[in-house]
C-alpha atoms as a PDB file:
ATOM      1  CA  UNK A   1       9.126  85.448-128.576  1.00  0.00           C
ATOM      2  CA  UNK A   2       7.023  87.079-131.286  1.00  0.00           C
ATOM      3  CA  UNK A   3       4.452  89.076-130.681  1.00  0.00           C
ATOM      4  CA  UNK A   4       1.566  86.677-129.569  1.00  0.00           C
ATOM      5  CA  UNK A   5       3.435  85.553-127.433  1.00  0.00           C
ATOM      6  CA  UNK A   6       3.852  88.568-124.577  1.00  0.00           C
ATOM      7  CA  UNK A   7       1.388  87.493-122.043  1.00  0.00           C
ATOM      8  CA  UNK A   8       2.399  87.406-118.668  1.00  0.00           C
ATOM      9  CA  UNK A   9       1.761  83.702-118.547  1.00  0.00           C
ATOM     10  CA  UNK A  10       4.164  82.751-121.368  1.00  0.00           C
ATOM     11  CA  UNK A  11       6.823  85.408-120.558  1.00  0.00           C
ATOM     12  CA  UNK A  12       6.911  83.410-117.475  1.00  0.00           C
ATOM     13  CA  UNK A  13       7.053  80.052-119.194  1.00  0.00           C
ATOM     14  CA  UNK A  14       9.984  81.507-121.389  1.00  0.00           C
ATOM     15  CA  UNK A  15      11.865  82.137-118.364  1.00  0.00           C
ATOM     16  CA  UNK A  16      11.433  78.395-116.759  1.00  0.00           C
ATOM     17  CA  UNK A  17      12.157  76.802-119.918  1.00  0.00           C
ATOM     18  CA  UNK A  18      15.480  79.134-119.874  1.00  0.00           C
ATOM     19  CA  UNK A  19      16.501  78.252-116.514  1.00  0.00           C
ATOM     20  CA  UNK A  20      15.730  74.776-116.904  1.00  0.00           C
ATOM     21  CA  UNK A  21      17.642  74.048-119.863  1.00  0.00           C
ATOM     22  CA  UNK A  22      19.769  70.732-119.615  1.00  0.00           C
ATOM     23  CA  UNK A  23      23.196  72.618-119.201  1.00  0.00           C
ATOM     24  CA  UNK A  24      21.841  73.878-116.168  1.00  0.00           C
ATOM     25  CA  UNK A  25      20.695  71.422-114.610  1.00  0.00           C
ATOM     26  CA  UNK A  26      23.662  69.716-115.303  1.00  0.00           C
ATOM     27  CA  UNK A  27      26.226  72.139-114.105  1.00  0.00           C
ATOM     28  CA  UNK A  28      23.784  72.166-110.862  1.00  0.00           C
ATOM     29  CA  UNK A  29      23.532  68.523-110.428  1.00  0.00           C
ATOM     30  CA  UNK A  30      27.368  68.135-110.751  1.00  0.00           C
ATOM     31  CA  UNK A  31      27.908  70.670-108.350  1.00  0.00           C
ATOM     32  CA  UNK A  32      26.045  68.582-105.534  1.00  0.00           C
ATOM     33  CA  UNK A  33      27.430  65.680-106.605  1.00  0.00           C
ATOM     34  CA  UNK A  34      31.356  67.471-106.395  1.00  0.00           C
ATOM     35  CA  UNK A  35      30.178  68.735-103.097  1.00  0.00           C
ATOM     36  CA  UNK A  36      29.069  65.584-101.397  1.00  0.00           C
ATOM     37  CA  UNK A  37      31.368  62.968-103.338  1.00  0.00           C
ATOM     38  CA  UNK A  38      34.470  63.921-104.562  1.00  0.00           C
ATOM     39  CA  UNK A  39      37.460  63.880-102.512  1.00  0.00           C
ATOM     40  CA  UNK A  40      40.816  65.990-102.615  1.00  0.00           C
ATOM     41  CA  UNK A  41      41.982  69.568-102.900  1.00  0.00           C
ATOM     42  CA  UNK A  42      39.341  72.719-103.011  1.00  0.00           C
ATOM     43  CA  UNK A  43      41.830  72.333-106.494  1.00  0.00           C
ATOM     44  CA  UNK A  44      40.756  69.389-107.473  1.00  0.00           C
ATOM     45  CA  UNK A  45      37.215  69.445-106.832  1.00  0.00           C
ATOM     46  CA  UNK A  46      36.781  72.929-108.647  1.00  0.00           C
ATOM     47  CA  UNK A  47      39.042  71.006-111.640  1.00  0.00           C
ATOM     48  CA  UNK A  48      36.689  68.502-111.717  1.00  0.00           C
ATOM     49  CA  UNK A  49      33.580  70.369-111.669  1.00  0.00           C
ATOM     50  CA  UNK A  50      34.476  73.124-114.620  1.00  0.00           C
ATOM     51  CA  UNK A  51      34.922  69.903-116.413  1.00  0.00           C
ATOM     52  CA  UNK A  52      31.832  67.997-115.503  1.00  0.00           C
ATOM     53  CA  UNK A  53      30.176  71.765-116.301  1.00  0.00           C
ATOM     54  CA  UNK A  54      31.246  72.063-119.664  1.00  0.00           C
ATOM     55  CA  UNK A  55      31.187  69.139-121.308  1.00  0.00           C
ATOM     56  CA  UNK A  56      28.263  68.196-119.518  1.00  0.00           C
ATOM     57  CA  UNK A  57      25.965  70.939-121.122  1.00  0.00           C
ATOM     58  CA  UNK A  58      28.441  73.901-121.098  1.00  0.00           C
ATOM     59  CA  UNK A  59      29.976  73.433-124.646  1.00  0.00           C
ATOM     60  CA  UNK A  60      27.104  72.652-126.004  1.00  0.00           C
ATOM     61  CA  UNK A  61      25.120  75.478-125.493  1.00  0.00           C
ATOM     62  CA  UNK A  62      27.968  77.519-126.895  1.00  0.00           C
ATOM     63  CA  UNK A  63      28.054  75.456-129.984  1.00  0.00           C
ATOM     64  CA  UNK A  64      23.940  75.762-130.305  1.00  0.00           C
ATOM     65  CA  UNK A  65      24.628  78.984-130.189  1.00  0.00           C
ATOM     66  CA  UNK A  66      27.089  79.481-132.681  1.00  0.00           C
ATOM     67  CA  UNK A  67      24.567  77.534-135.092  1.00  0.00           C
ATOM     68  CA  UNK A  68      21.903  79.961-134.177  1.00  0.00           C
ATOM     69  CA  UNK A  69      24.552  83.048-134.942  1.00  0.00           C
ATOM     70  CA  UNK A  70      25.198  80.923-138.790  1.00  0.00           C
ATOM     71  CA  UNK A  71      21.164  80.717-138.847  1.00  0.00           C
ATOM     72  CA  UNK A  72      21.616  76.934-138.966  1.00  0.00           C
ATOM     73  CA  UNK A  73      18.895  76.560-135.992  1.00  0.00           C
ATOM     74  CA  UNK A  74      16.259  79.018-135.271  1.00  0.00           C
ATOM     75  CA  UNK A  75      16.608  79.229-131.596  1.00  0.00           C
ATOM     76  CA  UNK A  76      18.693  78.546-128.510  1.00  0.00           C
ATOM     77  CA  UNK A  77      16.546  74.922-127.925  1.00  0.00           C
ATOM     78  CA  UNK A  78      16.623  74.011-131.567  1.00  0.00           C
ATOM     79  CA  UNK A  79      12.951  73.446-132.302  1.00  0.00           C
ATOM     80  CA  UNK A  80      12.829  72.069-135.301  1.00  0.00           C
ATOM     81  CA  UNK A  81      13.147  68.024-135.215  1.00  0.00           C
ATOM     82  CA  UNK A  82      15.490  68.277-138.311  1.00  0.00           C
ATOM     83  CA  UNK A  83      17.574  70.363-136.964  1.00  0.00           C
ATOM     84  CA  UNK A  84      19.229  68.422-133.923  1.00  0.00           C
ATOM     85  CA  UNK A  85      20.487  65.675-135.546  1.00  0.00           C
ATOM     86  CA  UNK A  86      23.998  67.273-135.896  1.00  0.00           C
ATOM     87  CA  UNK A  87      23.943  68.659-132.130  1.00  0.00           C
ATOM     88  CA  UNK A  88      22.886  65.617-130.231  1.00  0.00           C
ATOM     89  CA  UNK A  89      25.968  64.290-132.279  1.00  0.00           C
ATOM     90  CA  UNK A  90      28.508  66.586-131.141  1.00  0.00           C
ATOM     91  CA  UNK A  91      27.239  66.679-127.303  1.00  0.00           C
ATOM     92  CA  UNK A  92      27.420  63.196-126.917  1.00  0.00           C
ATOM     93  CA  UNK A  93      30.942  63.298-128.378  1.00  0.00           C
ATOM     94  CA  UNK A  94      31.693  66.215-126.356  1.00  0.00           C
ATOM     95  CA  UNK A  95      29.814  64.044-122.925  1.00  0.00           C
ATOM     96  CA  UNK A  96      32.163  61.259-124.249  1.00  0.00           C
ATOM     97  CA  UNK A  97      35.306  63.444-123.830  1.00  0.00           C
ATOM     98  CA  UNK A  98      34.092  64.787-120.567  1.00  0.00           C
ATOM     99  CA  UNK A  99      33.936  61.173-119.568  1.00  0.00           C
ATOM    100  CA  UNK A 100      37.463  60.409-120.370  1.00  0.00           C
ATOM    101  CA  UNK A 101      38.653  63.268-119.090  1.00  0.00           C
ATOM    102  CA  UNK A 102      36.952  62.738-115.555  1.00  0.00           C
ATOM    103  CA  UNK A 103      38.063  59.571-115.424  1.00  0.00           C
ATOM    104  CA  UNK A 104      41.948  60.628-116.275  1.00  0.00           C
ATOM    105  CA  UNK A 105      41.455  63.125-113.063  1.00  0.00           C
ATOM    106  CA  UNK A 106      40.147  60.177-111.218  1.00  0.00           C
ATOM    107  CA  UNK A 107      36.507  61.906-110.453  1.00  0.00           C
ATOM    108  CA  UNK A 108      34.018  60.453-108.041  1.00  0.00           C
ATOM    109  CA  UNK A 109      32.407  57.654-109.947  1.00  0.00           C
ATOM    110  CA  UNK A 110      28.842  59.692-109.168  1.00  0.00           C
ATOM    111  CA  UNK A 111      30.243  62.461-111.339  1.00  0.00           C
ATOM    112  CA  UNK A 112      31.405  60.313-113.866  1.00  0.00           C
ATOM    113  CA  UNK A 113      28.863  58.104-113.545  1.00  0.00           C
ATOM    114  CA  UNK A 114      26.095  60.905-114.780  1.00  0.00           C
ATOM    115  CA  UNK A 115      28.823  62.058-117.118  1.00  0.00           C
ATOM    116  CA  UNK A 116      28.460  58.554-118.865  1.00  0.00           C
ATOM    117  CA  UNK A 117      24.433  58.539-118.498  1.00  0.00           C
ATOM    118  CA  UNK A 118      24.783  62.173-120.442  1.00  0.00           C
ATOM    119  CA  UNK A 119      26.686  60.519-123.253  1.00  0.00           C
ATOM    120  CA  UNK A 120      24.873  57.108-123.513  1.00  0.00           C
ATOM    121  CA  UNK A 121      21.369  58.763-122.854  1.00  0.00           C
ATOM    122  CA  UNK A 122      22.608  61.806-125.720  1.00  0.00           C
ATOM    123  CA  UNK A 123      23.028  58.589-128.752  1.00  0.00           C
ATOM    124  CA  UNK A 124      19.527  57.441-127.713  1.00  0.00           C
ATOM    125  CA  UNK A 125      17.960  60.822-128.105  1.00  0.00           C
ATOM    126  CA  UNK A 126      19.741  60.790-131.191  1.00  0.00           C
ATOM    127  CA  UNK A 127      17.894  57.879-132.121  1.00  0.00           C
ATOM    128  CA  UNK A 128      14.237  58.718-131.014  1.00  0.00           C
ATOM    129  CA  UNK A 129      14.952  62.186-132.594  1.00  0.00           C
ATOM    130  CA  UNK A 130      15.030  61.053-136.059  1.00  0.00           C
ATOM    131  CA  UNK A 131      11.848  59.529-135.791  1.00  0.00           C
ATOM    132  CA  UNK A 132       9.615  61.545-133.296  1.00  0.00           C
ATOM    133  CA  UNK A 133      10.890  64.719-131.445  1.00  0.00           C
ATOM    134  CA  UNK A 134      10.932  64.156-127.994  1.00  0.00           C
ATOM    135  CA  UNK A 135      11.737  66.448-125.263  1.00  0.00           C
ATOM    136  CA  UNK A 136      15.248  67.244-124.540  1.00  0.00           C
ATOM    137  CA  UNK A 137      14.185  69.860-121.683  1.00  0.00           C
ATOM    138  CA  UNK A 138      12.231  67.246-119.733  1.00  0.00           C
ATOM    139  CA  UNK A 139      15.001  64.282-120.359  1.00  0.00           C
ATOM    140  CA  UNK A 140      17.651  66.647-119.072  1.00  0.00           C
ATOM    141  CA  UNK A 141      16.369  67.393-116.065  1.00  0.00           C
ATOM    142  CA  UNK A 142      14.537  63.721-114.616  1.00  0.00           C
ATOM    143  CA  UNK A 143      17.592  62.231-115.976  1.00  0.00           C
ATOM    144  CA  UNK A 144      20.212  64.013-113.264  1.00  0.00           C
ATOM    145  CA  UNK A 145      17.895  64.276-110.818  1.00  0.00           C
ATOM    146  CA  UNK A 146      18.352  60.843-110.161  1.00  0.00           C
ATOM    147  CA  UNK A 147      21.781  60.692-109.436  1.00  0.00           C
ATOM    148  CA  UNK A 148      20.381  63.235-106.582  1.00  0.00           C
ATOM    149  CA  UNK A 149      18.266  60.399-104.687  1.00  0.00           C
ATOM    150  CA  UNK A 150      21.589  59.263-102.730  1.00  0.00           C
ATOM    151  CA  UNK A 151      22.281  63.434-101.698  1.00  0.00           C
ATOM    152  CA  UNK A 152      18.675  64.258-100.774  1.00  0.00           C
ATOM    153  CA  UNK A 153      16.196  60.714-100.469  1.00  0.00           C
ATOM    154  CA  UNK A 154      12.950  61.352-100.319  1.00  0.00           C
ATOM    155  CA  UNK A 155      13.054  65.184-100.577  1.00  0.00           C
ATOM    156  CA  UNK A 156      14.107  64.388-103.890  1.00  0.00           C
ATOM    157  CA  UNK A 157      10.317  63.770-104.428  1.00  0.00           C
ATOM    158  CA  UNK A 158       9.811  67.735-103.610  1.00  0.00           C
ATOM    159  CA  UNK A 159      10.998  68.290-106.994  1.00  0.00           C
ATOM    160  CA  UNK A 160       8.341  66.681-108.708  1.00  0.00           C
ATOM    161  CA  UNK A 161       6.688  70.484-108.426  1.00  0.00           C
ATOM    162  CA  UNK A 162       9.489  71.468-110.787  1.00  0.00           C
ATOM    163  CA  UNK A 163       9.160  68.604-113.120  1.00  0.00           C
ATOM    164  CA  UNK A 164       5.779  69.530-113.588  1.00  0.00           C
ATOM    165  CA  UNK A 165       6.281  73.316-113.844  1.00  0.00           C
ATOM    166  CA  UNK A 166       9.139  72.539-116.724  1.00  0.00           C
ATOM    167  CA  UNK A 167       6.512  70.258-118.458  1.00  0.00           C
ATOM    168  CA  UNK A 168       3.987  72.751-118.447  1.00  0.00           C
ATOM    169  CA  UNK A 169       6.451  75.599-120.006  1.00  0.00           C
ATOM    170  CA  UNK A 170       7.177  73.898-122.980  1.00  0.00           C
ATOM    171  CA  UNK A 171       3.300  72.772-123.681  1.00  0.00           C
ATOM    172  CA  UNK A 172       2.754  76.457-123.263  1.00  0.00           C
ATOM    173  CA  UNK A 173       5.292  77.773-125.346  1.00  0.00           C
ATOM    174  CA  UNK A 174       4.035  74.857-127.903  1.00  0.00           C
ATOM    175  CA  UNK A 175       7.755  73.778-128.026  1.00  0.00           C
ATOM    176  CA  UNK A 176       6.021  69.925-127.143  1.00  0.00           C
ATOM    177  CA  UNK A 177       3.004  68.468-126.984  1.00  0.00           C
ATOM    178  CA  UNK A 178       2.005  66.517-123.673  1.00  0.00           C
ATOM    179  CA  UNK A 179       2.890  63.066-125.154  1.00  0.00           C
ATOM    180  CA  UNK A 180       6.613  64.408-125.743  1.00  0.00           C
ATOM    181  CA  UNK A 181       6.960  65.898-122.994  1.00  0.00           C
ATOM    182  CA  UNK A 182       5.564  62.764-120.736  1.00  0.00           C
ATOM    183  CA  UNK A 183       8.440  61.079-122.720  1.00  0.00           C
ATOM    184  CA  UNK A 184      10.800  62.740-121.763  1.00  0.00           C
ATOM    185  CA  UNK A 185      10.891  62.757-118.630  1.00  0.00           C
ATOM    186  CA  UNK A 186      10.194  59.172-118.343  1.00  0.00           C
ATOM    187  CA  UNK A 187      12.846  58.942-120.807  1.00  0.00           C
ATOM    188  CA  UNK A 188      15.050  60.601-118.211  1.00  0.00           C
ATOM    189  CA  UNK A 189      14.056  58.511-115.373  1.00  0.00           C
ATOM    190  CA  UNK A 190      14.119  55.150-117.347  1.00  0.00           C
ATOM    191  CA  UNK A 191      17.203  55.644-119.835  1.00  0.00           C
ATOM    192  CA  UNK A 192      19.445  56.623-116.151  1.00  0.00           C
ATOM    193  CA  UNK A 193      18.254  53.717-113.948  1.00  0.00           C
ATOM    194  CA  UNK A 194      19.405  51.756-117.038  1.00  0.00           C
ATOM    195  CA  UNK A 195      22.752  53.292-117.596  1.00  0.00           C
ATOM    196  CA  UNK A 196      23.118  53.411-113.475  1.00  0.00           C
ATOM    197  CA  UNK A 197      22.547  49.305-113.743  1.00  0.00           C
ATOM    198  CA  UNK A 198      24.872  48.523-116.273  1.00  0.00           C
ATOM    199  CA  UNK A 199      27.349  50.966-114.726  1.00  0.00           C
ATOM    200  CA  UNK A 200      26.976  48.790-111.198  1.00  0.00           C
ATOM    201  CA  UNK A 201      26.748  45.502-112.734  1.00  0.00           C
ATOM    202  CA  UNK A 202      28.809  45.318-115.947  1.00  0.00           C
ATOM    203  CA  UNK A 203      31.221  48.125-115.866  1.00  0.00           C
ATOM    204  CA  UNK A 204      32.352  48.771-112.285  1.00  0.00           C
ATOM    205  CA  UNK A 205      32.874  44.964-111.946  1.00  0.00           C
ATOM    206  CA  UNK A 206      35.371  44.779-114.786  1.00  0.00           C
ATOM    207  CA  UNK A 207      37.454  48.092-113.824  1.00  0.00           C
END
């Protein structure tokens, strides 16, 4: 952060916003999901979750961050609209992978189920993004979080405290506005249920 920006309140919005980003969630999310779905080997379920880890948010952090090292993005969650056109490409290529993979080491379809949501949901933000920068932060964490409702139920709802805290970070370290960041995590909610429907009703059917 520049120099402005040292008060206590945004030092501590810095620090959400870094422990919130999307490949942390992710590699949280899958973790439950591992824990409470998948079957086999300590092996196998540790296989499965490195997997689900990287190429759910893992890899593409590392790549962001080999941008930022080639000044091709100015920081770790790319602020500049322009600038994530070519990431959102490679993660959802890199989501699409993990999905392929998962399924070859026959996975739990919950963790390859948010695998595919990562991937679909990626394209659309692809999409929005070249229009109107929405917020990636707020996407990537309403987005998993559903997958959680069948682990936790209505505690889930307890997390709406974080939600709101994550929201709040970004408006305060002007990364968003409210609008974008109210998309998002609709966005996240929405976009899932969607991919979670088509998943139940058009895919799983047919495999």
């Amino acid at each position: 952060m520049s120099a402005p920006d040292t008060s206590p309140a945004l030092r501590f919005a810095h620090r959400i916003s870094v422990l919130l980003v999307p490949p942390v969630v992710a590699a949280a999310v899958f973790a439950v999901l591992v824990l409470g779905y998948e079957h086999g080997s300590i092996f196998h379920r540790i296989v499965v979750w490195l997997v689900a880890a990287a190429c759910g948010g893992g890899l593409q952090i590392v790549y962001v961050l080999y941008l930022q090292r080639l000044d091709r993005v100015t920081a770790y969650d790319v602020p500049e609209r322009v600038q994530r056109t070519q990431p959102y490409l490679i993660s959802a290529g890199i989501s699409f992978g993990g999905l392929m993979l998962l399924l070859f080491l026959d996975a739990s379809v919950f963790v390859w189920g948010l695998m595919w949501c990562f991937a679909v949901n990626t394209l659309i933000l692809y999409a929005i993004n070249l229009r109107w920068k929405i917020s990636a932060h707020m996407m990537g964490l309403t987005g998993p979080l559903v997958f959680l409702w069948p682990v936790l139920g209505a505690d889930l709802l307890w997390l709406l405290s974080v939600v709101i805290l994550l929201g709040w970070a970004r408006i305060a370290l002007r990364a968003h506005d409210l609008p974008q960041v109210l998309a998002g995590a609709a966005a996240g909610i929405v976009l899932t249920l969607a991919q979670i429907w088509l998943l139940l009703e058009v895919i799983l059917p047919v495999m």
